[in-house]
Protein backbone atom coordinates (compact mmCIF):
# COMPACT_ATOMS: atom_id res chain seq x y z
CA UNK A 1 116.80 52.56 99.88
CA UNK A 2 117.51 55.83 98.05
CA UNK A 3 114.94 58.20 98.45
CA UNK A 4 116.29 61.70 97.78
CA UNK A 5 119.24 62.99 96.34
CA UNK A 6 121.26 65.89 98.00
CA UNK A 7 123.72 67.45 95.70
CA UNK A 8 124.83 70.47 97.37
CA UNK A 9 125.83 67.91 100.21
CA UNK A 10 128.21 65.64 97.50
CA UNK A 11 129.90 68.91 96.37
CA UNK A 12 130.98 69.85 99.73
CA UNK A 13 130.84 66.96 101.97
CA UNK A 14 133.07 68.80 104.35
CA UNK A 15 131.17 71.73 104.62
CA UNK A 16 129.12 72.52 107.76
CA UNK A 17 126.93 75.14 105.86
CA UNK A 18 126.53 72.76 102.97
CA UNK A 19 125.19 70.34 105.10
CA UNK A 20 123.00 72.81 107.25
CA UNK A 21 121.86 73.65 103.97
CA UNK A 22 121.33 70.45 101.66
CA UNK A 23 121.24 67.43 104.16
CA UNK A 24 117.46 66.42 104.16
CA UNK A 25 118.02 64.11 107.46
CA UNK A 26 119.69 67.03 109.80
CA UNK A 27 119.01 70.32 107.64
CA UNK A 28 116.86 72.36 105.31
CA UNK A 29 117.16 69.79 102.66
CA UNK A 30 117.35 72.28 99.70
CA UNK A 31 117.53 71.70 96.14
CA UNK A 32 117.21 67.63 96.81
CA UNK A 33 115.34 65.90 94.39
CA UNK A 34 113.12 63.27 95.70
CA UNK A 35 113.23 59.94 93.99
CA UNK A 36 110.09 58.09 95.77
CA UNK A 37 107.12 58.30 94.00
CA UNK A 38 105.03 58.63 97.71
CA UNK A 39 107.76 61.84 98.01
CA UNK A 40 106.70 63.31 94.67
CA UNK A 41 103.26 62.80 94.32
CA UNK A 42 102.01 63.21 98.03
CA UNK A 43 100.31 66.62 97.72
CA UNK A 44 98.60 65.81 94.30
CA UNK A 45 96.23 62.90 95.70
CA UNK A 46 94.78 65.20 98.54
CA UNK A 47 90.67 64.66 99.10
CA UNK A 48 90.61 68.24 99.89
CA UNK A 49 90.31 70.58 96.73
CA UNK A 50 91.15 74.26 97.63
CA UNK A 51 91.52 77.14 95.28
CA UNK A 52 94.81 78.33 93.25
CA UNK A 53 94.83 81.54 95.14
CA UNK A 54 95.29 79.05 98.68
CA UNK A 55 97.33 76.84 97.54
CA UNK A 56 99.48 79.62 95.94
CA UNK A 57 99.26 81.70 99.32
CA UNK A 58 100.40 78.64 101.33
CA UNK A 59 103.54 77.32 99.32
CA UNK A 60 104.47 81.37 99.35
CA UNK A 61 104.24 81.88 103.10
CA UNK A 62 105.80 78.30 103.28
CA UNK A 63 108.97 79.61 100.99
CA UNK A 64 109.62 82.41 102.96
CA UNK A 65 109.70 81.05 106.87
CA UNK A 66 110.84 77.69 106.18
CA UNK A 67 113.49 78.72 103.52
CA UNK A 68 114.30 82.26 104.26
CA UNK A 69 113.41 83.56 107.60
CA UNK A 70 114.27 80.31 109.89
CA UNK A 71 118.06 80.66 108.12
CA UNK A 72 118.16 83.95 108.77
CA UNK A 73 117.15 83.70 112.48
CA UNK A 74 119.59 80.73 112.96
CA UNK A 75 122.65 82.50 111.53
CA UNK A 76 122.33 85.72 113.43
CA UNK A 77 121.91 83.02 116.23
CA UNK A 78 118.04 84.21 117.71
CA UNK A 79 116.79 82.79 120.74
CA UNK A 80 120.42 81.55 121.15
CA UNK A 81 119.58 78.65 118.16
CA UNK A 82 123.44 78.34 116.99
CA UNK A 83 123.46 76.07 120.12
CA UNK A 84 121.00 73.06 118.48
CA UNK A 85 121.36 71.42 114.93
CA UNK A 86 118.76 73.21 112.21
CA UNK A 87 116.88 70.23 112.35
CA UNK A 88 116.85 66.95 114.48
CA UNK A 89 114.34 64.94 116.18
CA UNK A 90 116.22 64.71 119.40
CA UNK A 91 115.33 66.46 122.42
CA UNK A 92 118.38 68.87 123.76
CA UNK A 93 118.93 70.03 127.05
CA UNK A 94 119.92 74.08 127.17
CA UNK A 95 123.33 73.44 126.69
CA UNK A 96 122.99 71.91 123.30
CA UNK A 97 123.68 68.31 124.86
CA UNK A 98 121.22 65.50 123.63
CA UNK A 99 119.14 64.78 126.65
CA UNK A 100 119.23 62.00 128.74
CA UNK A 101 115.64 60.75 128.82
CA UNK A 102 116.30 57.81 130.95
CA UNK A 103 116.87 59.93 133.92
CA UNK A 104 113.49 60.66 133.91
């Protein structure tokens, strides 16, 4: 089912940074409209009212790491990160190899 919609990803489906950038499933996921209603609507039905001033302090300090500084830090390669994806849900061994689990 189509849930999102990544358009920098169909303008440049060739491009790495495009994809770091847009791809919701293995990047940052920018500028992608969600298309599920549970997407859209999932921080309006919280039972926990806060103030404005919170909220607003939260989706600021929110902007700036997740958008701005984890970028940054991954293209001037901190803590080595060029070696992993952005984002992924697989666990990596040092070398940037996915890790073999079963030898566990």
């Amino acid at each position: 089912m189509l849930t999102s919609l990544s358009w920098i990803c169909w303008t440049s489906p060739k491009s790495v940074l495009a994809q770091q950038l847009g791809s919701g499933l293995s990047g940052l996921g920018l500028f992608a409209f969600g298309l599920d209603w549970a997407t859209i609507s999932s921080y309006l039905g919280s039972p926990l009212a806060s103030p404005w001033f919170a909220t607003a302090n939260v989706a600021v300090v929110y902007v700036f790491v997740a958008y701005i500084l984890a970028p940054i830090c991954y293209w001037l390669n901190v803590f080595n990160a060029k070696t992993f994806t952005i984002y992924s849900q697989d666990l990596f061994s040092s070398t940037g190899q996915e890790y073999n689990i079963s030898l566990i």
